[in-house]
C-alpha atoms as a PDB file:
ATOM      1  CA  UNK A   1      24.657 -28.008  -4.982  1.00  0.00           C
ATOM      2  CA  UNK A   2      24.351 -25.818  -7.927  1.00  0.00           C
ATOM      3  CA  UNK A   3      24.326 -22.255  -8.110  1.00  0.00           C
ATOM      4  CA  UNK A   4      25.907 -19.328  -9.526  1.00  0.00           C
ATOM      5  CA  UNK A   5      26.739 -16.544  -6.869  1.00  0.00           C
ATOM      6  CA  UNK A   6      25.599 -16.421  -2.955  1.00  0.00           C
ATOM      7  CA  UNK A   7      22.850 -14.427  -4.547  1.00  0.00           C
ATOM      8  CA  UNK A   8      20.684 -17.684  -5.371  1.00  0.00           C
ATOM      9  CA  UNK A   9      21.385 -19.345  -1.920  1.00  0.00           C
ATOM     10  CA  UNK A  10      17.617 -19.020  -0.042  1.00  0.00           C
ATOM     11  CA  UNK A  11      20.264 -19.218   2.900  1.00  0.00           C
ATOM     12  CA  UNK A  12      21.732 -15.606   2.185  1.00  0.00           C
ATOM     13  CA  UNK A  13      18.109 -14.246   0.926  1.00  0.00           C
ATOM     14  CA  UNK A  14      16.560 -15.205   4.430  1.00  0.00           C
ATOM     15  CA  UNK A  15      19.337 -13.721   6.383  1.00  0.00           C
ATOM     16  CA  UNK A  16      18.887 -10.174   4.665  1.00  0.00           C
ATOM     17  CA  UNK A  17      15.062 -10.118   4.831  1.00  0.00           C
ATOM     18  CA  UNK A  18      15.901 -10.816   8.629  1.00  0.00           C
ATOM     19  CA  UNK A  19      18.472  -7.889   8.533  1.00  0.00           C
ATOM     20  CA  UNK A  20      15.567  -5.695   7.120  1.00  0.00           C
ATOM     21  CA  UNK A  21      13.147  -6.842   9.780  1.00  0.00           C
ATOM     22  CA  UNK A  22      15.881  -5.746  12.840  1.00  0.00           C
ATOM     23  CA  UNK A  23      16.357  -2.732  11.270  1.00  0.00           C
ATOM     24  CA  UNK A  24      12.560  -2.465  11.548  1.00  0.00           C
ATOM     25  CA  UNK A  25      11.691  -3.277  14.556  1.00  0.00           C
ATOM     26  CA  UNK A  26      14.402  -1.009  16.330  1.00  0.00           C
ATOM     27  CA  UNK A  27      13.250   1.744  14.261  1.00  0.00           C
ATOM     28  CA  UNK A  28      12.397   3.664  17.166  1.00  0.00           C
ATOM     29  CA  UNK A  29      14.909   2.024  19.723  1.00  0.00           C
ATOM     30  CA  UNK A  30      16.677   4.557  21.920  1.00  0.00           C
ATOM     31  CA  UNK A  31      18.990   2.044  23.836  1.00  0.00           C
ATOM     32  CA  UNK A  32      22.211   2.986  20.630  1.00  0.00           C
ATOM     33  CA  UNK A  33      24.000   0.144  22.313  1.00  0.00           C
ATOM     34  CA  UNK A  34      21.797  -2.779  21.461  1.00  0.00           C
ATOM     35  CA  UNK A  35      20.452  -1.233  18.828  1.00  0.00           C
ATOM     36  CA  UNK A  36      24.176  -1.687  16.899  1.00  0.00           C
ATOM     37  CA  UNK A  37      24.835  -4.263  18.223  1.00  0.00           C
ATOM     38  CA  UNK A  38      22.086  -6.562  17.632  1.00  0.00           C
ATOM     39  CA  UNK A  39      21.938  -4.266  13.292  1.00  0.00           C
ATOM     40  CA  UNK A  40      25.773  -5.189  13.084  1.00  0.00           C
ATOM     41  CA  UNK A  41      25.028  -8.975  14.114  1.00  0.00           C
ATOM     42  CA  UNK A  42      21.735  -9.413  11.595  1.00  0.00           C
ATOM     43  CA  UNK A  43      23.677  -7.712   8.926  1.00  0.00           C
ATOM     44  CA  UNK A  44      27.025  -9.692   9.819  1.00  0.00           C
ATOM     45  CA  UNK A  45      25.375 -13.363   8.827  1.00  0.00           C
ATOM     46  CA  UNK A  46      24.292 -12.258   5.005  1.00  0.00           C
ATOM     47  CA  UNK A  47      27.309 -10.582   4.637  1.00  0.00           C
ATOM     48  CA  UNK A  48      29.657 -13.577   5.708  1.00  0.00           C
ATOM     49  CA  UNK A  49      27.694 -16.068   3.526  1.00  0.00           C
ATOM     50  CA  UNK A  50      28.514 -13.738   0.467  1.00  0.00           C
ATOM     51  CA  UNK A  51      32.304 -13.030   1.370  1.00  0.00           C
ATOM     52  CA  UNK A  52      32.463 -16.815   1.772  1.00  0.00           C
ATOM     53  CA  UNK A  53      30.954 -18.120  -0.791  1.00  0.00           C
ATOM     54  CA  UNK A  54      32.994 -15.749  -3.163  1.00  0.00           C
ATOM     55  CA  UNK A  55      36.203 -16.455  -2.091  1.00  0.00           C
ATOM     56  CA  UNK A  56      35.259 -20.553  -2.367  1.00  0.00           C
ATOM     57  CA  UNK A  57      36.733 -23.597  -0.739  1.00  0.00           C
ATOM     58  CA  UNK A  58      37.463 -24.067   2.746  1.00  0.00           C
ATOM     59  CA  UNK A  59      37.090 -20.104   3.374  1.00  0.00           C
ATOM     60  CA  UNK A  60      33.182 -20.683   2.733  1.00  0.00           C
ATOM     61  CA  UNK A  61      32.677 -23.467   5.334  1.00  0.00           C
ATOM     62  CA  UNK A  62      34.624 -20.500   7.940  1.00  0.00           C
ATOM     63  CA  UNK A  63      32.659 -18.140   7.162  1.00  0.00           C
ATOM     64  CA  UNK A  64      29.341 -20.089   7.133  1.00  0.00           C
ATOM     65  CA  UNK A  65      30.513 -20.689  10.598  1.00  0.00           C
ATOM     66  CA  UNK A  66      31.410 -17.392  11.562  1.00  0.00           C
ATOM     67  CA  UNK A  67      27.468 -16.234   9.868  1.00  0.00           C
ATOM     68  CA  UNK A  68      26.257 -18.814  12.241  1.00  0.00           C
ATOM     69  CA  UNK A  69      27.923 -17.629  15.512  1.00  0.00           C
ATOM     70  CA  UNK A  70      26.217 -14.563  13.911  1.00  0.00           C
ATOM     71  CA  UNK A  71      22.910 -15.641  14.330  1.00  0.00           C
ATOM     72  CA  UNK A  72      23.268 -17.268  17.873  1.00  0.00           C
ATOM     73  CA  UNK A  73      24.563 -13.831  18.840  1.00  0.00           C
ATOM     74  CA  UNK A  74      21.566 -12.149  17.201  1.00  0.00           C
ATOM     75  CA  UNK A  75      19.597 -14.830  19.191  1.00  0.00           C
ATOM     76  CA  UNK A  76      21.040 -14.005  22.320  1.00  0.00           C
ATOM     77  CA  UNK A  77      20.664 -10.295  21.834  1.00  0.00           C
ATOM     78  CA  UNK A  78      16.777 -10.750  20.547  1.00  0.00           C
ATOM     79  CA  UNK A  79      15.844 -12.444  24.496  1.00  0.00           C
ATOM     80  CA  UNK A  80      18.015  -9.587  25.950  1.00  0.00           C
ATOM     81  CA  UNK A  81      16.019  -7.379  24.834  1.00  0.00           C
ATOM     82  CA  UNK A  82      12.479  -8.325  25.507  1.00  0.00           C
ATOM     83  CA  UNK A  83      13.843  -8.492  28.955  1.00  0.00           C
ATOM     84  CA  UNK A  84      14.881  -4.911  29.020  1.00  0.00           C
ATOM     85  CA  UNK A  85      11.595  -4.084  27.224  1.00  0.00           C
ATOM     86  CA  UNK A  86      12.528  -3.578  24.041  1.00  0.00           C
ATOM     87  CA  UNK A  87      10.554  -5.654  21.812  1.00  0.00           C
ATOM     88  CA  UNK A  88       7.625  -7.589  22.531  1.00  0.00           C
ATOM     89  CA  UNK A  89       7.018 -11.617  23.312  1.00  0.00           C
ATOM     90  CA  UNK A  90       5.194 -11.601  19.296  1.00  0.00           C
ATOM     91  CA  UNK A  91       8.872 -10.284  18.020  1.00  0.00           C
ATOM     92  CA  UNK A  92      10.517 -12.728  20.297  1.00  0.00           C
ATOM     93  CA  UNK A  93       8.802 -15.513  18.793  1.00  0.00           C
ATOM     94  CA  UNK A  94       9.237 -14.565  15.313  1.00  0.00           C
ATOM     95  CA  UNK A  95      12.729 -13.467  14.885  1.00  0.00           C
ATOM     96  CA  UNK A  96      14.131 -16.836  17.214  1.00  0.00           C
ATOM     97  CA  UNK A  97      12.364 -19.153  14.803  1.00  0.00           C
ATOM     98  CA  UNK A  98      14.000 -17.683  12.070  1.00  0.00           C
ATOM     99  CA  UNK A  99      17.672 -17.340  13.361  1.00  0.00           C
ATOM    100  CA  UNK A 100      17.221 -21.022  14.354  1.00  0.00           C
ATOM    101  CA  UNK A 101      15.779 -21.907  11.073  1.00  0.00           C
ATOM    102  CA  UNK A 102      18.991 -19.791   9.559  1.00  0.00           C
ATOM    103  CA  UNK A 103      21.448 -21.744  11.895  1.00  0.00           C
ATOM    104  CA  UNK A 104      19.769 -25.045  10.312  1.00  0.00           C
ATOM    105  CA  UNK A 105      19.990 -24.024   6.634  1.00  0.00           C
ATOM    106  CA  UNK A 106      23.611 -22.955   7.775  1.00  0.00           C
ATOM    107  CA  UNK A 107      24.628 -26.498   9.037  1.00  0.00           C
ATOM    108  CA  UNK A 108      23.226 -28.042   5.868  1.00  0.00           C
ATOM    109  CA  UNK A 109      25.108 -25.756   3.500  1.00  0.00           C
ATOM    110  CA  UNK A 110      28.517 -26.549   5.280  1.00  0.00           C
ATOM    111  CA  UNK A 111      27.791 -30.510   5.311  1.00  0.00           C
ATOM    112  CA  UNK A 112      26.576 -30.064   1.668  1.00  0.00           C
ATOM    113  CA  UNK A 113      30.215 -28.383   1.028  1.00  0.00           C
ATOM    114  CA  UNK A 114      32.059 -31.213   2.854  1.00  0.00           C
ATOM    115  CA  UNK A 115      30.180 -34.000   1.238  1.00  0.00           C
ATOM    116  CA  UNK A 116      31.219 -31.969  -2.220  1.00  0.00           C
ATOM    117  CA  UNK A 117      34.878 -32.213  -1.786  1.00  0.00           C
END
Protein backbone atom coordinates (compact mmCIF):
# COMPACT_ATOMS: atom_id res chain seq x y z
CA UNK A 1 0.00 0.00 0.00
CA UNK A 2 1.44 3.22 -1.07
CA UNK A 3 0.78 6.51 0.13
CA UNK A 4 2.20 9.50 1.59
CA UNK A 5 0.24 10.81 4.74
CA UNK A 6 -3.36 9.49 6.15
CA UNK A 7 -4.46 12.34 3.97
CA UNK A 8 -4.59 10.05 0.70
CA UNK A 9 -6.25 7.05 2.54
CA UNK A 10 -10.15 7.12 0.95
CA UNK A 11 -10.48 5.36 4.48
CA UNK A 12 -9.78 8.70 6.51
CA UNK A 13 -11.56 10.96 3.64
CA UNK A 14 -14.90 8.90 4.11
CA UNK A 15 -14.79 9.04 7.81
CA UNK A 16 -14.62 13.01 7.84
CA UNK A 17 -17.28 13.54 5.13
CA UNK A 18 -19.31 11.25 7.63
CA UNK A 19 -18.18 13.56 10.56
CA UNK A 20 -19.56 16.53 8.44
CA UNK A 21 -22.82 14.77 7.73
CA UNK A 22 -23.45 14.11 11.88
CA UNK A 23 -22.66 17.40 12.47
CA UNK A 24 -25.43 18.08 9.93
CA UNK A 25 -27.99 16.25 10.68
CA UNK A 26 -27.96 17.18 14.53
CA UNK A 27 -27.84 20.68 13.54
CA UNK A 28 -30.91 21.35 15.26
CA UNK A 29 -30.73 18.47 17.94
CA UNK A 30 -31.69 19.60 21.43
CA UNK A 31 -30.99 16.22 23.28
CA UNK A 32 -26.77 17.91 24.19
CA UNK A 33 -26.18 14.40 25.40
CA UNK A 34 -26.38 12.43 22.21
CA UNK A 35 -25.72 15.09 20.31
CA UNK A 36 -21.77 14.92 21.80
CA UNK A 37 -21.73 11.97 22.07
CA UNK A 38 -22.62 10.53 18.85
CA UNK A 39 -20.10 14.39 17.15
CA UNK A 40 -17.21 13.08 19.52
CA UNK A 41 -17.62 9.36 18.14
CA UNK A 42 -17.89 10.46 14.13
CA UNK A 43 -15.06 12.80 14.69
CA UNK A 44 -13.06 10.17 16.92
CA UNK A 45 -12.64 7.50 13.78
CA UNK A 46 -10.85 10.20 11.23
CA UNK A 47 -8.95 11.43 13.87
CA UNK A 48 -7.52 7.95 15.09
CA UNK A 49 -6.71 6.87 11.49
CA UNK A 50 -4.47 10.10 11.23
CA UNK A 51 -2.77 9.82 14.80
CA UNK A 52 -2.13 6.22 13.73
CA UNK A 53 -1.00 6.30 10.69
CA UNK A 54 1.53 9.11 11.74
CA UNK A 55 3.03 7.57 14.44
CA UNK A 56 3.50 4.13 12.06
CA UNK A 57 3.97 0.50 12.93
CA UNK A 58 2.04 -1.44 15.26
CA UNK A 59 0.48 1.93 16.82
CA UNK A 60 -1.51 2.24 13.36
CA UNK A 61 -3.11 -1.26 13.42
CA UNK A 62 -4.34 0.08 17.43
CA UNK A 63 -5.59 2.81 16.42
CA UNK A 64 -7.34 1.54 13.24
CA UNK A 65 -8.92 -0.58 15.83
CA UNK A 66 -9.74 1.88 18.26
CA UNK A 67 -11.38 4.18 14.84
CA UNK A 68 -13.32 1.06 14.32
CA UNK A 69 -14.83 0.56 17.84
CA UNK A 70 -15.47 4.23 16.82
CA UNK A 71 -17.72 3.56 14.22
CA UNK A 72 -19.68 0.60 15.87
CA UNK A 73 -20.27 3.12 18.65
CA UNK A 74 -21.44 5.74 16.15
CA UNK A 75 -23.58 2.80 14.82
CA UNK A 76 -25.06 2.06 17.95
CA UNK A 77 -25.76 5.66 18.79
CA UNK A 78 -27.31 6.34 15.03
CA UNK A 79 -30.39 3.34 15.94
CA UNK A 80 -30.63 5.01 19.42
CA UNK A 81 -31.62 7.75 18.14
CA UNK A 82 -34.24 7.13 15.56
CA UNK A 83 -35.78 5.38 18.45
CA UNK A 84 -35.92 8.44 20.58
CA UNK A 85 -36.98 10.39 17.46
CA UNK A 86 -34.19 12.01 16.54
CA UNK A 87 -33.43 11.32 13.05
CA UNK A 88 -35.46 9.71 10.58
CA UNK A 89 -35.55 5.85 9.07
CA UNK A 90 -33.87 7.76 5.47
CA UNK A 91 -30.81 8.93 7.95
CA UNK A 92 -30.83 5.56 9.54
CA UNK A 93 -30.28 3.91 6.39
CA UNK A 94 -27.69 6.12 5.10
CA UNK A 95 -25.32 6.78 7.84
CA UNK A 96 -25.33 2.59 8.93
CA UNK A 97 -24.26 1.73 5.40
CA UNK A 98 -21.54 3.93 5.61
CA UNK A 99 -20.12 3.18 9.18
CA UNK A 100 -20.33 -0.48 8.03
CA UNK A 101 -18.73 0.27 4.79
CA UNK A 102 -15.98 2.33 7.09
CA UNK A 103 -15.61 -0.74 9.49
CA UNK A 104 -14.86 -2.83 6.13
CA UNK A 105 -12.30 -0.45 4.60
CA UNK A 106 -10.96 -0.47 8.31
CA UNK A 107 -10.42 -4.33 8.45
CA UNK A 108 -8.74 -4.23 5.05
CA UNK A 109 -6.29 -1.48 5.96
CA UNK A 110 -5.14 -3.41 9.18
CA UNK A 111 -4.78 -6.89 7.18
CA UNK A 112 -3.06 -4.84 4.40
CA UNK A 113 -0.57 -3.59 7.35
CA UNK A 114 -0.05 -7.15 8.68
CA UNK A 115 0.48 -8.73 5.35
CA UNK A 116 3.21 -5.65 4.92
CA UNK A 117 5.37 -6.57 7.77
Amino acid sequence: MAYQSFEELEVWKRSCLLAVSIYETLRDCRDFGIRDQMQRAAISIPSNIAEGCERGGKDFARFLRIAQGSAAELRTQVYISKRIGIIDEQQVIVLVNELKTLAKMLTGLRRSLNTEN
